[in-house]
C-alpha atoms as a PDB file:
ATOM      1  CA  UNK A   1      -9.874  30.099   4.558  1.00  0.00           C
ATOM      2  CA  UNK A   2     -11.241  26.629   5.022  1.00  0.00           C
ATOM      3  CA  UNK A   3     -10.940  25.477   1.161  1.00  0.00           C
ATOM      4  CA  UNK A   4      -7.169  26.648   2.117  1.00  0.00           C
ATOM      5  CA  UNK A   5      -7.223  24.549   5.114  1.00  0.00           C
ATOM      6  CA  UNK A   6      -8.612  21.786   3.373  1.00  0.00           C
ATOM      7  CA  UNK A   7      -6.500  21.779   0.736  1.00  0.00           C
ATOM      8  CA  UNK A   8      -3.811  21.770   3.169  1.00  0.00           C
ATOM      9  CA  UNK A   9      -4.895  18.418   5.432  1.00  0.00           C
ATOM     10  CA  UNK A  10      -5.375  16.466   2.204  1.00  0.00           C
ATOM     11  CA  UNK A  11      -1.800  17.361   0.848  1.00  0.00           C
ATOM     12  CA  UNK A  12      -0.053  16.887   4.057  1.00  0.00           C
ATOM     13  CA  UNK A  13      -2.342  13.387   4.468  1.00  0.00           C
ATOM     14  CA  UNK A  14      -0.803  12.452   0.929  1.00  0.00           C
ATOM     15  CA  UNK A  15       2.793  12.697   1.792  1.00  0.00           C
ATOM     16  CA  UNK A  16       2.683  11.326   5.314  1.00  0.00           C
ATOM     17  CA  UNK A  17       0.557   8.035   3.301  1.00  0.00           C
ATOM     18  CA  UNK A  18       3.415   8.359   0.949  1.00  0.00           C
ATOM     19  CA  UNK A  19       6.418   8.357   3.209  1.00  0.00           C
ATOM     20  CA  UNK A  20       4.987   4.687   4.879  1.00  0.00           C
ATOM     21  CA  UNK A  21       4.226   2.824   1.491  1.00  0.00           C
ATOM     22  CA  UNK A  22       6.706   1.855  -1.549  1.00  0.00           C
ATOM     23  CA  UNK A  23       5.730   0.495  -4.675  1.00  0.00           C
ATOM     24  CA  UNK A  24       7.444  -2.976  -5.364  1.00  0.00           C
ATOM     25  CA  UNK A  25       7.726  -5.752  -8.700  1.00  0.00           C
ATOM     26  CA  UNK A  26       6.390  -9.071  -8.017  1.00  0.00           C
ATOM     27  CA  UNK A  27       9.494 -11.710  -7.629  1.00  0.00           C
ATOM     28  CA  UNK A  28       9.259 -15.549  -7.621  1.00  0.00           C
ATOM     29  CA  UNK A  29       8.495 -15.623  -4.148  1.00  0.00           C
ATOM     30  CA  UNK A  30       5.647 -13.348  -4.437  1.00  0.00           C
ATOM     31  CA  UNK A  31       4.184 -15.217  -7.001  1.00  0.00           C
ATOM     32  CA  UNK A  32       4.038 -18.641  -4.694  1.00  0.00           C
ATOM     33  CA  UNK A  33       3.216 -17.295  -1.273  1.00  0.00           C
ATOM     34  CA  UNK A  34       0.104 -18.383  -0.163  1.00  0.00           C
ATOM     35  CA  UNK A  35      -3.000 -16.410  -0.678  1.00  0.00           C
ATOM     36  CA  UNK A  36      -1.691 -14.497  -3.817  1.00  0.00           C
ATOM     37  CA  UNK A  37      -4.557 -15.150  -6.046  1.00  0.00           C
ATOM     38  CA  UNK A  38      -3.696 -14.221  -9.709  1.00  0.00           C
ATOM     39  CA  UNK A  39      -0.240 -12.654  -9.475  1.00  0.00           C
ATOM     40  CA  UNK A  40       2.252 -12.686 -11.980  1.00  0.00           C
ATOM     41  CA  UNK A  41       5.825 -12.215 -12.154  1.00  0.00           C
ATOM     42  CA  UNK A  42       6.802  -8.490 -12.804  1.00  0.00           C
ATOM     43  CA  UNK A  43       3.096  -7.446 -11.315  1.00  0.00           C
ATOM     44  CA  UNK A  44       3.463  -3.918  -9.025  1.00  0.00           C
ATOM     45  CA  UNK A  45       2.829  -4.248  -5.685  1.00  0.00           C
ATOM     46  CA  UNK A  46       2.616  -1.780  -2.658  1.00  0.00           C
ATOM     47  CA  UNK A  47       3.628  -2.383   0.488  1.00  0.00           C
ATOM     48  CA  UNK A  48       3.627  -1.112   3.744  1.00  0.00           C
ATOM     49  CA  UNK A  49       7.442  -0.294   4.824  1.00  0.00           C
ATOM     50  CA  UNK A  50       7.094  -0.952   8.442  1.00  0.00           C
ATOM     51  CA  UNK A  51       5.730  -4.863   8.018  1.00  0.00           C
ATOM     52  CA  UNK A  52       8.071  -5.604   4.923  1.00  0.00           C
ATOM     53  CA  UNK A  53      10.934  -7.307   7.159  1.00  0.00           C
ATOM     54  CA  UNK A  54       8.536  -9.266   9.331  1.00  0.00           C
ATOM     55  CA  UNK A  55       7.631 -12.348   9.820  1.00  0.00           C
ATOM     56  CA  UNK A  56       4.014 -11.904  11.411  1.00  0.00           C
ATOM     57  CA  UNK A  57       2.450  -9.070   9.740  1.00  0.00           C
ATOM     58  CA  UNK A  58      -1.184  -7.271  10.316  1.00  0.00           C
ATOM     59  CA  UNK A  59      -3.391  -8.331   7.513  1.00  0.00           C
ATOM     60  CA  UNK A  60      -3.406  -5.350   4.167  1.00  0.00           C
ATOM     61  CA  UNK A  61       0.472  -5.052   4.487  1.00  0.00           C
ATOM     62  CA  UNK A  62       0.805  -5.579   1.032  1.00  0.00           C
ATOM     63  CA  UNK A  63      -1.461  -5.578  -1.652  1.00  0.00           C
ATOM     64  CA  UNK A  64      -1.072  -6.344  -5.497  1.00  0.00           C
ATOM     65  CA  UNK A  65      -4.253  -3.556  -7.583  1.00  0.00           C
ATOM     66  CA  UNK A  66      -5.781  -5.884 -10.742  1.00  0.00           C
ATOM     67  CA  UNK A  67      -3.906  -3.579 -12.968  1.00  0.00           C
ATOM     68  CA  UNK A  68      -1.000  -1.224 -12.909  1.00  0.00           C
ATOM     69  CA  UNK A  69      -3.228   2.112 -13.967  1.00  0.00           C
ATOM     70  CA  UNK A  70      -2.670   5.065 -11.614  1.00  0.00           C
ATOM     71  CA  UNK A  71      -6.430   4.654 -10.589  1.00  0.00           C
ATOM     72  CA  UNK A  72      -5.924   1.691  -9.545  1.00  0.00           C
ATOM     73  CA  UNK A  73      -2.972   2.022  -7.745  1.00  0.00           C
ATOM     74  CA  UNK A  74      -4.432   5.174  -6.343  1.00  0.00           C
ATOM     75  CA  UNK A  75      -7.417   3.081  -4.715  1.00  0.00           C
ATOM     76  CA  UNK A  76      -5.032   0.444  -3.499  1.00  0.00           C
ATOM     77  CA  UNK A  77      -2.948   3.057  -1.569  1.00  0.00           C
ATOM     78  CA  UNK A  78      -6.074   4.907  -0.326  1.00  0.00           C
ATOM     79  CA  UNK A  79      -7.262   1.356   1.051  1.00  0.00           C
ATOM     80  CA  UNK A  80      -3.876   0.452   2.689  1.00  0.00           C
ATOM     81  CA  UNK A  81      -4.510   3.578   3.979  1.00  0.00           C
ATOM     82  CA  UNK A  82      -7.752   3.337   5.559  1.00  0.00           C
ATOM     83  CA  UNK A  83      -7.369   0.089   6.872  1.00  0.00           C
ATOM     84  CA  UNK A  84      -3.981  -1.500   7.404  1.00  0.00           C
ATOM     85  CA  UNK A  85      -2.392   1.779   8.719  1.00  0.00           C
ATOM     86  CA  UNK A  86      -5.102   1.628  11.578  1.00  0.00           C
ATOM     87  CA  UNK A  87      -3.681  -1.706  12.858  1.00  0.00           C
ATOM     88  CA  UNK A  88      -0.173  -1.535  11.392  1.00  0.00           C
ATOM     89  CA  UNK A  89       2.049  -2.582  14.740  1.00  0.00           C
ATOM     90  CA  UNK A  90       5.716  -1.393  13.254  1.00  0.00           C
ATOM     91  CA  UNK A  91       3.912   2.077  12.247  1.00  0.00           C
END
């Protein structure tokens, strides 16, 4: 059936999103990198696993939600989804 189908895509979208991202804690060097507007120390993070280890990375490798909620993590994943993934060069 096509809700079948459907149902199918999304899941199978949600683990291959899953299997390029890891959630991460804020460290000291977080914190003082350049750009990180309002980030504390212990803050949860997701990050692209690909770009992690380099040095130049595509911009949306990482990106730190306002809060820890799971809605909010859940819209930070589905927007490293939608737009770093597209010009991720390690991916």
């Amino acid at each position: 059936t096509k809700v079948g189908k459907k149902k199918y895509n999304i899941m199978y979208y949600n683990h291959l999103v899953m299997q390029n991202i890891e959630l991460f804690v804020a460290d000291e060097t977080d914190v003082e990198a350049k750009g990180r507007c309002s980030i504390s120390l212990g803050h949860v993070g997701i990050r692209c696993v690909h770009c992690k280890h380099l040095s130049e990375r595509p911009s949306g490798w990482c990106r730190f939600p306002k809060n820890n909620h799971s809605l909010a993590l859940y819209k930070g994943i589905n927007t490293m989804a939608n737009n770093h993934f597209t010009i991720c060069t390690a991916f």
